[in-house]
Each structure stands twice: as C-alpha cells, then as structure tokens.
N, C-alpha and C. Protein backbone atom coordinates (compact mmCIF):
# COMPACT_ATOMS: atom_id res chain seq x y z
N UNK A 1 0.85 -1.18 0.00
CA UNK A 1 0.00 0.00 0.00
C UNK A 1 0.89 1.24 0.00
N UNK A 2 0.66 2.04 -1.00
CA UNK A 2 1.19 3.79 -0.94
C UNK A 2 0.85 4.41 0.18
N UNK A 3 1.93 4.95 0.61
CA UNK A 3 1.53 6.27 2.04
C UNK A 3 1.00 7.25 1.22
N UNK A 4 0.29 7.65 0.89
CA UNK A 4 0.07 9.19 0.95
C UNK A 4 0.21 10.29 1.34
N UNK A 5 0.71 9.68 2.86
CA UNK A 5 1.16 10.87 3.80
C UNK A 5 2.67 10.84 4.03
N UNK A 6 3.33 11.04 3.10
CA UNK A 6 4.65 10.67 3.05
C UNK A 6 5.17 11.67 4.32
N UNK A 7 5.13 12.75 4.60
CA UNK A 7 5.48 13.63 5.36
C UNK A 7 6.05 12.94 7.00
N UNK A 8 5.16 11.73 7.56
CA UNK A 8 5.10 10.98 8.67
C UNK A 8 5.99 9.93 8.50
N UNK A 9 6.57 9.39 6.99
CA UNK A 9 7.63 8.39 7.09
C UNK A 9 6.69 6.91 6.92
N UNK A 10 7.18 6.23 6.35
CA UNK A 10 6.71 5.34 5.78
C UNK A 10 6.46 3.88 6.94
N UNK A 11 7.13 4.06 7.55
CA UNK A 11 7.43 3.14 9.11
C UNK A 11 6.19 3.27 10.51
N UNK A 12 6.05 5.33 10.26
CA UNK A 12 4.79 5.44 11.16
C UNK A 12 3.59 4.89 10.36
N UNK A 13 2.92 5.34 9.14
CA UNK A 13 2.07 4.87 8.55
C UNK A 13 2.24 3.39 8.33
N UNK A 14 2.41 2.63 8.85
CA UNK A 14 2.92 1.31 8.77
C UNK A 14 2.02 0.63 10.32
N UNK A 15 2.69 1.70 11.29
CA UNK A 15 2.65 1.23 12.15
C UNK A 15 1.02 1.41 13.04
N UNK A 16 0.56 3.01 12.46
CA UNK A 16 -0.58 3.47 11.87
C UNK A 16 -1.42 2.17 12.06
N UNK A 17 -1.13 2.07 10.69
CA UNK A 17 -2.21 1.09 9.53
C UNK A 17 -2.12 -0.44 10.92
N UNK A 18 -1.29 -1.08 10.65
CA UNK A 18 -1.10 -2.15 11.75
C UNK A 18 -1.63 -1.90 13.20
N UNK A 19 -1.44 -1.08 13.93
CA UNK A 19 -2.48 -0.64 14.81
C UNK A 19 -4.38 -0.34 14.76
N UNK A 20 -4.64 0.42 13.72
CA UNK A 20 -5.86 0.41 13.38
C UNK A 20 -6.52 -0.86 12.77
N UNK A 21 -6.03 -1.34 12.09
CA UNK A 21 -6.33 -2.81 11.88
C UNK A 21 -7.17 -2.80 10.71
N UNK A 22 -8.09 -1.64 9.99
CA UNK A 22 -8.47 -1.54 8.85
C UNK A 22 -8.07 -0.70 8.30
N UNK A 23 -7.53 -0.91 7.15
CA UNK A 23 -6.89 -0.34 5.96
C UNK A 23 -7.49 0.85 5.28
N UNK A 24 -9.19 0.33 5.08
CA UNK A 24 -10.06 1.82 5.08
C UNK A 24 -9.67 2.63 5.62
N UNK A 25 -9.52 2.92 6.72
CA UNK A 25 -10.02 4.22 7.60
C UNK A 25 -8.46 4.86 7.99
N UNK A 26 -7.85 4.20 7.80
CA UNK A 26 -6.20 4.64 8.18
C UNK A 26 -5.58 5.47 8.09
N UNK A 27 -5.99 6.29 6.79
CA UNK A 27 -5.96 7.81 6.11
C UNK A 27 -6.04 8.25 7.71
N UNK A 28 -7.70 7.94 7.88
CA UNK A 28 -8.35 9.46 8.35
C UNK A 28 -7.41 9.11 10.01
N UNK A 29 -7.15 8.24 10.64
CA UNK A 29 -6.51 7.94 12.02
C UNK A 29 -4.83 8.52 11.48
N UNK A 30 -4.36 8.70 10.15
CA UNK A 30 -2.95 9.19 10.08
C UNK A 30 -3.39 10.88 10.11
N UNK A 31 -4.31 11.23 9.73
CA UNK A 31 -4.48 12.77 9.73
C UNK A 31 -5.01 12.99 11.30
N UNK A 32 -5.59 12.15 12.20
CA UNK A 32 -6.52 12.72 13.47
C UNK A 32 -4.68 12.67 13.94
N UNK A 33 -3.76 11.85 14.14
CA UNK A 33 -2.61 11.62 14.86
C UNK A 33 -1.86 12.33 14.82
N UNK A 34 -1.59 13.00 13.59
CA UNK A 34 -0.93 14.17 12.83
C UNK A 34 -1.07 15.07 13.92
N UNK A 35 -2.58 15.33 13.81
CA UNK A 35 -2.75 16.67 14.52
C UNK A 35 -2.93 17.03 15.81
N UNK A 36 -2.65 15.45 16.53
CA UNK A 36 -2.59 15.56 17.75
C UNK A 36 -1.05 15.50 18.83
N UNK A 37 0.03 15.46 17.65
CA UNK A 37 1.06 15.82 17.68
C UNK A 37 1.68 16.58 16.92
N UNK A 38 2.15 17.72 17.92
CA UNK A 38 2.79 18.61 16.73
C UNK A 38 4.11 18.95 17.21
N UNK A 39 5.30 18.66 16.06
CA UNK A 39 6.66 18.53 16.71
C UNK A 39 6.70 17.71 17.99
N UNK A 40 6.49 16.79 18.10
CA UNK A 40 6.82 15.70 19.21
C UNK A 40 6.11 16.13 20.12
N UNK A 41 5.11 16.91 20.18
CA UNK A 41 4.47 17.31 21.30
C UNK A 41 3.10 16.84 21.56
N UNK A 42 2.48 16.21 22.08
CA UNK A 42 0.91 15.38 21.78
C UNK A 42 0.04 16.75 23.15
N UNK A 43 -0.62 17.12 22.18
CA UNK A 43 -1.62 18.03 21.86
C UNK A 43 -3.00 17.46 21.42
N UNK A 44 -4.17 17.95 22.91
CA UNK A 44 -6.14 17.35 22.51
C UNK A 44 -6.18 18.48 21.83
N UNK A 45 -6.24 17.81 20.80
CA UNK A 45 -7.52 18.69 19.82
C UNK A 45 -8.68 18.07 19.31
N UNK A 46 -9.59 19.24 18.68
CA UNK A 46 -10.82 18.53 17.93
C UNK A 46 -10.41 17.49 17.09
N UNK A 47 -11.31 16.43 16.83
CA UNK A 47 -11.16 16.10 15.45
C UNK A 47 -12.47 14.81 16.15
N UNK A 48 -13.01 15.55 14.29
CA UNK A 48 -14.52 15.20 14.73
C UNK A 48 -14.75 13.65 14.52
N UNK A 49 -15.59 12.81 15.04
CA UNK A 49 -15.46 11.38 14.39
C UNK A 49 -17.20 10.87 14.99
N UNK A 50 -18.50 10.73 13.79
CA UNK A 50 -19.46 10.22 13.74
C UNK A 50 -19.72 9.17 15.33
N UNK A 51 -18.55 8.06 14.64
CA UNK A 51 -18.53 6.94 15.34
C UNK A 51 -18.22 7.21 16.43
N UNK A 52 -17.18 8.18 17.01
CA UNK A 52 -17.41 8.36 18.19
C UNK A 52 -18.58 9.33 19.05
N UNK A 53 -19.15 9.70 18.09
CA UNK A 53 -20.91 10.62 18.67
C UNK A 53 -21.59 9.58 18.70
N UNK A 54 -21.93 8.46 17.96
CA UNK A 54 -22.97 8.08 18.09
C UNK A 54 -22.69 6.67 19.23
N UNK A 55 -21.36 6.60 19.19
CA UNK A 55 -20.45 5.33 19.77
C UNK A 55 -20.53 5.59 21.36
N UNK A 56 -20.11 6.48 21.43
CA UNK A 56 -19.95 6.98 23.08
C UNK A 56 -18.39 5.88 23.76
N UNK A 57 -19.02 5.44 24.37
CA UNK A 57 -18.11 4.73 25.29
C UNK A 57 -17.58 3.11 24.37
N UNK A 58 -18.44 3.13 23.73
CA UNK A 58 -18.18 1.62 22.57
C UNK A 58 -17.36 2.13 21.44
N UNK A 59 -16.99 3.03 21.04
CA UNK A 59 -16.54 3.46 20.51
C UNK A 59 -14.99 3.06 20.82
N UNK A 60 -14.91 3.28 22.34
CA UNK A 60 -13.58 3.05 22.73
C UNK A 60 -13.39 1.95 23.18
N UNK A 61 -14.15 1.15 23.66
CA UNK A 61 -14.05 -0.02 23.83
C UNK A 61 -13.78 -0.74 22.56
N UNK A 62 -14.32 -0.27 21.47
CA UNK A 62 -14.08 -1.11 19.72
C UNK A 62 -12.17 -0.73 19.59
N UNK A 63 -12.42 0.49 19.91
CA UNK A 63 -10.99 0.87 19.47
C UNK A 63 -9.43 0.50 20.58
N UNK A 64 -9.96 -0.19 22.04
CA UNK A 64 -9.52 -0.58 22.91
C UNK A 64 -8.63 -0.02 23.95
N UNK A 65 -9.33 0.97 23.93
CA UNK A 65 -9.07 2.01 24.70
C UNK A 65 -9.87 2.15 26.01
N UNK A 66 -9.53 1.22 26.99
CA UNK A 66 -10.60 0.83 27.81
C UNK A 66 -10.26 1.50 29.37
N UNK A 67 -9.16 2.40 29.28
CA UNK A 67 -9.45 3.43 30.46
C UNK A 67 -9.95 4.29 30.37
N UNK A 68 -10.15 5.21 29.04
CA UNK A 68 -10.66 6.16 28.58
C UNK A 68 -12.47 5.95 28.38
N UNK A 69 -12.45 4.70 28.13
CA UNK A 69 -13.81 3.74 28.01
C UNK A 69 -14.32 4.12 29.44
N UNK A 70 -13.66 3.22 30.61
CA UNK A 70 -14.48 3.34 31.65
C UNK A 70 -14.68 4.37 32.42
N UNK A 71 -13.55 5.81 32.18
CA UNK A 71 -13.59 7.17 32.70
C UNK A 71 -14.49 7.55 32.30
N UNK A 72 -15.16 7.52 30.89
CA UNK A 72 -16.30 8.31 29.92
C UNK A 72 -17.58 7.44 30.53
N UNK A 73 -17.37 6.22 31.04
CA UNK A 73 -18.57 5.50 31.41
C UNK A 73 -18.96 6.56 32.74
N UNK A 74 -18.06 6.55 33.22
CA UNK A 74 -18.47 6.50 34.92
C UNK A 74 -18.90 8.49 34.80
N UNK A 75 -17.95 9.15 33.79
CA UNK A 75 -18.90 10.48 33.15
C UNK A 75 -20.03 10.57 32.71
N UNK A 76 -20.24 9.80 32.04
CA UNK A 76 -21.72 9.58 31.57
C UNK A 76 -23.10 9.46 32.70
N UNK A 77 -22.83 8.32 33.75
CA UNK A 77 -23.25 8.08 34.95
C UNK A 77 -23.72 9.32 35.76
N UNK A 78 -22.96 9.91 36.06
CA UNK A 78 -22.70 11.48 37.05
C UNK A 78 -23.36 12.63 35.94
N UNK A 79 -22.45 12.54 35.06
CA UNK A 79 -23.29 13.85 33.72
C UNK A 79 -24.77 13.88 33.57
N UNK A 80 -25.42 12.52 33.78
CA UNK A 80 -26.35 12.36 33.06
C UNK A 80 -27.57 12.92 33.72
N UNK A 81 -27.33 13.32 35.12
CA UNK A 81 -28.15 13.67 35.89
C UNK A 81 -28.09 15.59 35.60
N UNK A 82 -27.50 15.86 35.00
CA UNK A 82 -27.65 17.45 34.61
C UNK A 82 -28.12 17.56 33.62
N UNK A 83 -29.22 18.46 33.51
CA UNK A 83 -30.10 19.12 32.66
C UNK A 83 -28.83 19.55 31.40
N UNK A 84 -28.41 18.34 30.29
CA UNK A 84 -28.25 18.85 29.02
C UNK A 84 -27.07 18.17 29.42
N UNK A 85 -26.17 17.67 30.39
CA UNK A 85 -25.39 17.41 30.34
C UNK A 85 -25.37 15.96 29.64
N UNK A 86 -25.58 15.23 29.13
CA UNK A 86 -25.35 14.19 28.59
C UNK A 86 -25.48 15.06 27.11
N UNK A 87 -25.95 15.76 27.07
CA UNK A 87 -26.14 15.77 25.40
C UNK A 87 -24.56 16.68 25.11
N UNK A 88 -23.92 17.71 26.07
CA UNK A 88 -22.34 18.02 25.98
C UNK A 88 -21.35 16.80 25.96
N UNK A 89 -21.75 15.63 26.85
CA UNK A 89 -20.98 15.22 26.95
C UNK A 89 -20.64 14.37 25.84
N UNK A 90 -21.94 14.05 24.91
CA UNK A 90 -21.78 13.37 23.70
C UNK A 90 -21.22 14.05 22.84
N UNK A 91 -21.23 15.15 22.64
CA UNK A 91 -20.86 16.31 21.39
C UNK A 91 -19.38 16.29 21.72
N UNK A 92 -19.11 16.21 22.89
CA UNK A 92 -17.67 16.38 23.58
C UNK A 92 -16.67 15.39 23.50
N UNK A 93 -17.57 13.99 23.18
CA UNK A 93 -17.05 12.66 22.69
C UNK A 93 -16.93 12.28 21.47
N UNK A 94 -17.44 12.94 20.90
CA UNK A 94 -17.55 12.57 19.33
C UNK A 94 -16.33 13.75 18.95
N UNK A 95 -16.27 15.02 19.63
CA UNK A 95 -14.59 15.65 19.34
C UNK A 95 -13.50 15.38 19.67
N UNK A 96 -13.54 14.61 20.89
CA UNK A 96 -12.40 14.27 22.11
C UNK A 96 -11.86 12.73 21.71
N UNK A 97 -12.80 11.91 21.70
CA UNK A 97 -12.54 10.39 21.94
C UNK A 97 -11.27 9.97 20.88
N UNK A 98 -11.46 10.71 19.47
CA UNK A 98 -10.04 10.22 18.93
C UNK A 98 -8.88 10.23 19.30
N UNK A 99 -9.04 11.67 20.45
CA UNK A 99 -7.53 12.13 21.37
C UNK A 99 -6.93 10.56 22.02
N UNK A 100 -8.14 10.06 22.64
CA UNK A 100 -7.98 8.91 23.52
C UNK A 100 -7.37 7.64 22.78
N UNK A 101 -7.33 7.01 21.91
CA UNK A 101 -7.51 6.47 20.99
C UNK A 101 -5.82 6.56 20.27
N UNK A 102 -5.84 7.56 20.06
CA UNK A 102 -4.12 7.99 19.44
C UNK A 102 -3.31 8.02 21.32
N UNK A 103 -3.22 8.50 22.36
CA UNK A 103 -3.07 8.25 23.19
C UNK A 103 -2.71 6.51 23.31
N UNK A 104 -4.06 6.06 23.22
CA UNK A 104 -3.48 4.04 23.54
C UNK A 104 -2.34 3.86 22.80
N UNK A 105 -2.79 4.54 21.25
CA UNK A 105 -2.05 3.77 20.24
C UNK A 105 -0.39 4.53 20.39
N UNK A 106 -0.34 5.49 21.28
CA UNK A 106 1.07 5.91 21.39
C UNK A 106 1.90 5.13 22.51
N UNK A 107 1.14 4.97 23.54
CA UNK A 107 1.14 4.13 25.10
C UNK A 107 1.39 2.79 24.36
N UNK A 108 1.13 1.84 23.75
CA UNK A 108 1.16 0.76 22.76
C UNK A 108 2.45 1.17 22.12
N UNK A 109 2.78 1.85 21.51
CA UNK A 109 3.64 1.88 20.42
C UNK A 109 5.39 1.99 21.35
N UNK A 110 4.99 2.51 22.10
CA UNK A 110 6.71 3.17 23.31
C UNK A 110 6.89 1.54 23.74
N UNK A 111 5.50 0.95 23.84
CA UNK A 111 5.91 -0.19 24.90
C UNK A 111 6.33 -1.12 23.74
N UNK A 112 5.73 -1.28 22.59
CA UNK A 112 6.56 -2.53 21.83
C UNK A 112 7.62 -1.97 21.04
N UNK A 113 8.08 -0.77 20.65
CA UNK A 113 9.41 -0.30 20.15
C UNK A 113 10.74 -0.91 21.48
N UNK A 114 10.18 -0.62 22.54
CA UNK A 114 11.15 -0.79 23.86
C UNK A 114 11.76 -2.25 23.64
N UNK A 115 10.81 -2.84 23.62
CA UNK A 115 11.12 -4.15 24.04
C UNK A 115 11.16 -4.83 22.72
N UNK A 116 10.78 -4.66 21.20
CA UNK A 116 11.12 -5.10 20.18
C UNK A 116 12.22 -4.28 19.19
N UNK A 117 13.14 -4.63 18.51
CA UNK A 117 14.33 -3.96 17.80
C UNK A 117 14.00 -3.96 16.30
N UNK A 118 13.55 -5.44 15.98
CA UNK A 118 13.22 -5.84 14.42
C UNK A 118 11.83 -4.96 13.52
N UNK A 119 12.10 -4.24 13.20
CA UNK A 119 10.95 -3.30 12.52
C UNK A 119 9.65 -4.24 11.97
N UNK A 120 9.57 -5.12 11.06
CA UNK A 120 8.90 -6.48 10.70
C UNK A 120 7.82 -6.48 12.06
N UNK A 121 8.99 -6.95 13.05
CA UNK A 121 8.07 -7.58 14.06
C UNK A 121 7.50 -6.55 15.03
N UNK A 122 7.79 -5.31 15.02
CA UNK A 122 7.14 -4.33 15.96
C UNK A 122 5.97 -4.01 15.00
N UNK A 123 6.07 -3.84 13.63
CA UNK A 123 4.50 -3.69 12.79
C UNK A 123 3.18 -5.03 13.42
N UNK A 124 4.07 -6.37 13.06
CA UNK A 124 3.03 -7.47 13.17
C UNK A 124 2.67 -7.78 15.15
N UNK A 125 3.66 -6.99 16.10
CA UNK A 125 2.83 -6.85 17.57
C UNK A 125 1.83 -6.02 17.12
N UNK A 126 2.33 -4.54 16.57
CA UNK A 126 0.80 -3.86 16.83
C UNK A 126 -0.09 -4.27 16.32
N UNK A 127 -0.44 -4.68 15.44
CA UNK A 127 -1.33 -5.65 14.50
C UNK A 127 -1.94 -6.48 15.66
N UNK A 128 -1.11 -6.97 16.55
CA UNK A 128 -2.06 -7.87 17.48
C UNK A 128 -2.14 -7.05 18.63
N UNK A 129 -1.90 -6.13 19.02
CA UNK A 129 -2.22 -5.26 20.44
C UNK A 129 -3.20 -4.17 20.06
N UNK A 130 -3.02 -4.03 18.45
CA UNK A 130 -4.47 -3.10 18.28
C UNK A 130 -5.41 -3.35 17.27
N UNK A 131 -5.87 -3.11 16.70
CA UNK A 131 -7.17 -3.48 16.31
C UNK A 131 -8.64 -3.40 16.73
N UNK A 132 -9.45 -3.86 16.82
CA UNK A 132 -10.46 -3.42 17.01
C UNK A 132 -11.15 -4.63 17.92
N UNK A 133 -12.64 -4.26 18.88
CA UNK A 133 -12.99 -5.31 19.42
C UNK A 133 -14.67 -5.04 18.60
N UNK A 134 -14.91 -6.38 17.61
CA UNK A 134 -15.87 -6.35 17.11
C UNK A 134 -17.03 -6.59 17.59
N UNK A 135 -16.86 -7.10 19.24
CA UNK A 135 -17.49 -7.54 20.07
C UNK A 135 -18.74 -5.99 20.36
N UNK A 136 -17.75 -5.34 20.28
CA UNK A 136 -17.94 -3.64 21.40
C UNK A 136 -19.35 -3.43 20.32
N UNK A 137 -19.75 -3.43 19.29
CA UNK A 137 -20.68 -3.13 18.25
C UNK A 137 -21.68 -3.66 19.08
N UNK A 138 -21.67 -4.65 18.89
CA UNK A 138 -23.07 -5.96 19.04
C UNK A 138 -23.68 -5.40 20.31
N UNK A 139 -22.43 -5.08 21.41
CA UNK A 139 -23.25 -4.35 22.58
C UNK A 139 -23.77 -3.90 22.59
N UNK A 140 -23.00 -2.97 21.81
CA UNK A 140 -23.88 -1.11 21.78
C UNK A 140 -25.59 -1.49 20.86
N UNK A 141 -25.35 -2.63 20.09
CA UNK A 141 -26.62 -2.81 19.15
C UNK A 141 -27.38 -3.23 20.33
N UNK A 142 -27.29 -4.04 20.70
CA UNK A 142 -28.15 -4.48 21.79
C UNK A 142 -28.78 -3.63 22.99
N UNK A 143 -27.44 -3.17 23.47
CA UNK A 143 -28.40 -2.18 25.02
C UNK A 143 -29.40 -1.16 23.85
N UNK A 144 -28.63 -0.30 23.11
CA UNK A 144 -29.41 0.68 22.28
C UNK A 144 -31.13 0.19 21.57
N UNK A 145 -30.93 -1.36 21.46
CA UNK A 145 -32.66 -1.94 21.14
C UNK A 145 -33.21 -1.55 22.40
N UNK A 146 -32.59 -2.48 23.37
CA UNK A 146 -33.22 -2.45 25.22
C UNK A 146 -33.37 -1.04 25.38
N UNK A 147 -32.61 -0.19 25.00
CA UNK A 147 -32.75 0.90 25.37
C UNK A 147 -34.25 2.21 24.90
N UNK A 148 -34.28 1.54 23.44
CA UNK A 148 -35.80 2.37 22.46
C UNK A 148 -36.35 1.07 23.29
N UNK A 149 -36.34 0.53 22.99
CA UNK A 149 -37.69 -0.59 23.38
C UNK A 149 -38.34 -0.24 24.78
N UNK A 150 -37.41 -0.09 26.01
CA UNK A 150 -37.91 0.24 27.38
C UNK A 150 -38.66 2.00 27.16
N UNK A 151 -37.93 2.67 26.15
CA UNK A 151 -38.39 3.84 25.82
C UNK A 151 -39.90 3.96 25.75
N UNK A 152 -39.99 3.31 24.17
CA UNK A 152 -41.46 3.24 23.36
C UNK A 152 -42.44 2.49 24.71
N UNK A 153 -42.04 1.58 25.49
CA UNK A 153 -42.46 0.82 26.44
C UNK A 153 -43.08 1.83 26.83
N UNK A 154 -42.17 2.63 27.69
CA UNK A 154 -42.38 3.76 28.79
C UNK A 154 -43.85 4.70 28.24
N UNK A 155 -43.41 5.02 26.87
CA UNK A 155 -44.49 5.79 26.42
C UNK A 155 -45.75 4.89 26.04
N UNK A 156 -45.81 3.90 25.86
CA UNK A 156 -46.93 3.40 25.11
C UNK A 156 -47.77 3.61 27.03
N UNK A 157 -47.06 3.12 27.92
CA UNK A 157 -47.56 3.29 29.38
C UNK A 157 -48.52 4.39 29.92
N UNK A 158 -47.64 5.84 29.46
CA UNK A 158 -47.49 6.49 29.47
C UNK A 158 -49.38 7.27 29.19
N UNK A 159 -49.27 6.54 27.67
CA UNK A 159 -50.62 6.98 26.87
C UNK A 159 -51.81 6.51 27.12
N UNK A 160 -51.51 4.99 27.69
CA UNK A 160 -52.56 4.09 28.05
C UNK A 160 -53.22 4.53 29.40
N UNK A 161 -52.53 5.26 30.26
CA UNK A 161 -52.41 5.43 31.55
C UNK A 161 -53.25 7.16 31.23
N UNK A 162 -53.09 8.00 30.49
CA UNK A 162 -53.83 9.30 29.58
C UNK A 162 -55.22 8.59 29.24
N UNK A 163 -55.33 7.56 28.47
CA UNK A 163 -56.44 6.88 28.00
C UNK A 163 -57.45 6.78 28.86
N UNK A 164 -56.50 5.90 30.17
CA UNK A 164 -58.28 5.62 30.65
C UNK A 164 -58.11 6.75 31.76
N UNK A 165 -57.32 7.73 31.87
CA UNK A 165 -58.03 8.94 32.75
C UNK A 165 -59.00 9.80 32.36
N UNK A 166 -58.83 10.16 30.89
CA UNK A 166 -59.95 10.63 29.97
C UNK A 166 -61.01 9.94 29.81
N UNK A 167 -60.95 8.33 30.22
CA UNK A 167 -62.41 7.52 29.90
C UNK A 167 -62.49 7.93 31.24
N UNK A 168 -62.10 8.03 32.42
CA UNK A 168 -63.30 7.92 33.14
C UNK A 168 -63.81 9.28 34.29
C-alpha cells in the first residue's frame, strides 16, 4: 500500500495502519494523529469522528481504549443527571474520543518499540495489540434496542395510563 502521507515516514504509517487494523479508515486515524502531535508534542484537539458521537463509550471499547472507556462510562453516569449534560458530553465525545484512541495507540507503540528492535516484528505486535474489538458493536446494538424498546415501552404506558383517565 502507498503512504500518501509521506510527510510521517513510511514506518509510522505502517505502524498506523497495523495498529488500526483496517486499511479503510487509516488515512483518516494518520491525519486525526498528525494533529494531535505537533513537533513531538501530543496536543487534545478537535477532530470530529461520527462513530465516536454516536459510539460513546463503545466506541472506545471497539478501538480498545478501555481506560478512557471506563472514565467516559463513569462520566456519563454522574453527567447524566444534569439538565443537558449528557447531550455536551456526547458532542464532547464525538470531538475528544479520537484524542484517547491515538493516546493508547502511542502508550502501545513506546511499549513494543522498547522491548522489540526488528521493525517487521514491531509492525506485526501492533497488529495484534491493536485493532479493534468487534465484540464492542453488538453491545452497543443491543443495550441501544433495550434501550428504544424500554423507551417506546415507557411511552406506550405512558398513553394508556392518559387513555383511561380521559375515559373515566
């Protein structure tokens, strides 16, 4: 595969790509990384990502980032009880969460450069220390049914309970 982003060296985009684990999206994780280091300096910035708005905390759990996972959980928990605060905190995740994410994948990367020398074989560790947990989806599909379903539940209750106060 061509780097495109020649600017980063052919070894990071390597290591990139082998960390993210799909080849699709690798571009856009070499441009969020880019910009979250600048001159050796790792710098939160925006950088916007769907999957992590609509993902929340699975998001990071897919991407295996599972301290950042359970900090945003246990935010979510506490946030959620303020008027609007869950809806910042989502907008705030869907800008932030890639920070987290390039973070693992840097925390990952110090630890198998350290202890591996052979370039080959520090690409094919990250390949197995990152990637994705396909598991983290199915969750989120699931509570998110339980979740409309107890909803529509709530309301159908809701109406029936309107119904017969007006009948009687």
């Amino acid at each position: 595969m061509q780097n495109k982003y020649e600017e980063i060296g052919d070894y990071d985009y390597r290591m990139i790509e082998a960390y993210i684990g799909k080849p699709e999206v690798t571009d856009w994780y070499v441009n969020a990384f880019k910009k979250f280091n600048i001159n050796g300096i790792d710098t939160m910035r925006w950088q916007w990502s769907w999957w992590a708005f609509f993902g929340s905390v699975f998001y990071l759990l897919y991407r295996k980032s599972y301290l950042a996972a359970g900090i945003l959980f246990l935010l979510t928990l506490v946030i959620g009880f303020i008027p609007f605060g869950g809806l910042v905190l989502w907008v705030l995740t869907g800008g932030y969460a890639p920070y987290f994410v390039y973070k693992t994948y840097k925390d990952k990367r110090l630890e198998v450069e350290a202890q591996i020398q052979e370039e080959d074989k520090r690409i094919e560790t990250m390949r197995l220390v990152g990637g994705y947990n396909e598991w983290a989806v199915w969750i989120a599909v699931v509570i998110h049914i339980m979740m409309w379903a107890a909803f529509f539940s709530m309301i159908g209750i809701f109406l029936t309970a309107l119904g017969v106060a007006a009948t009687s």
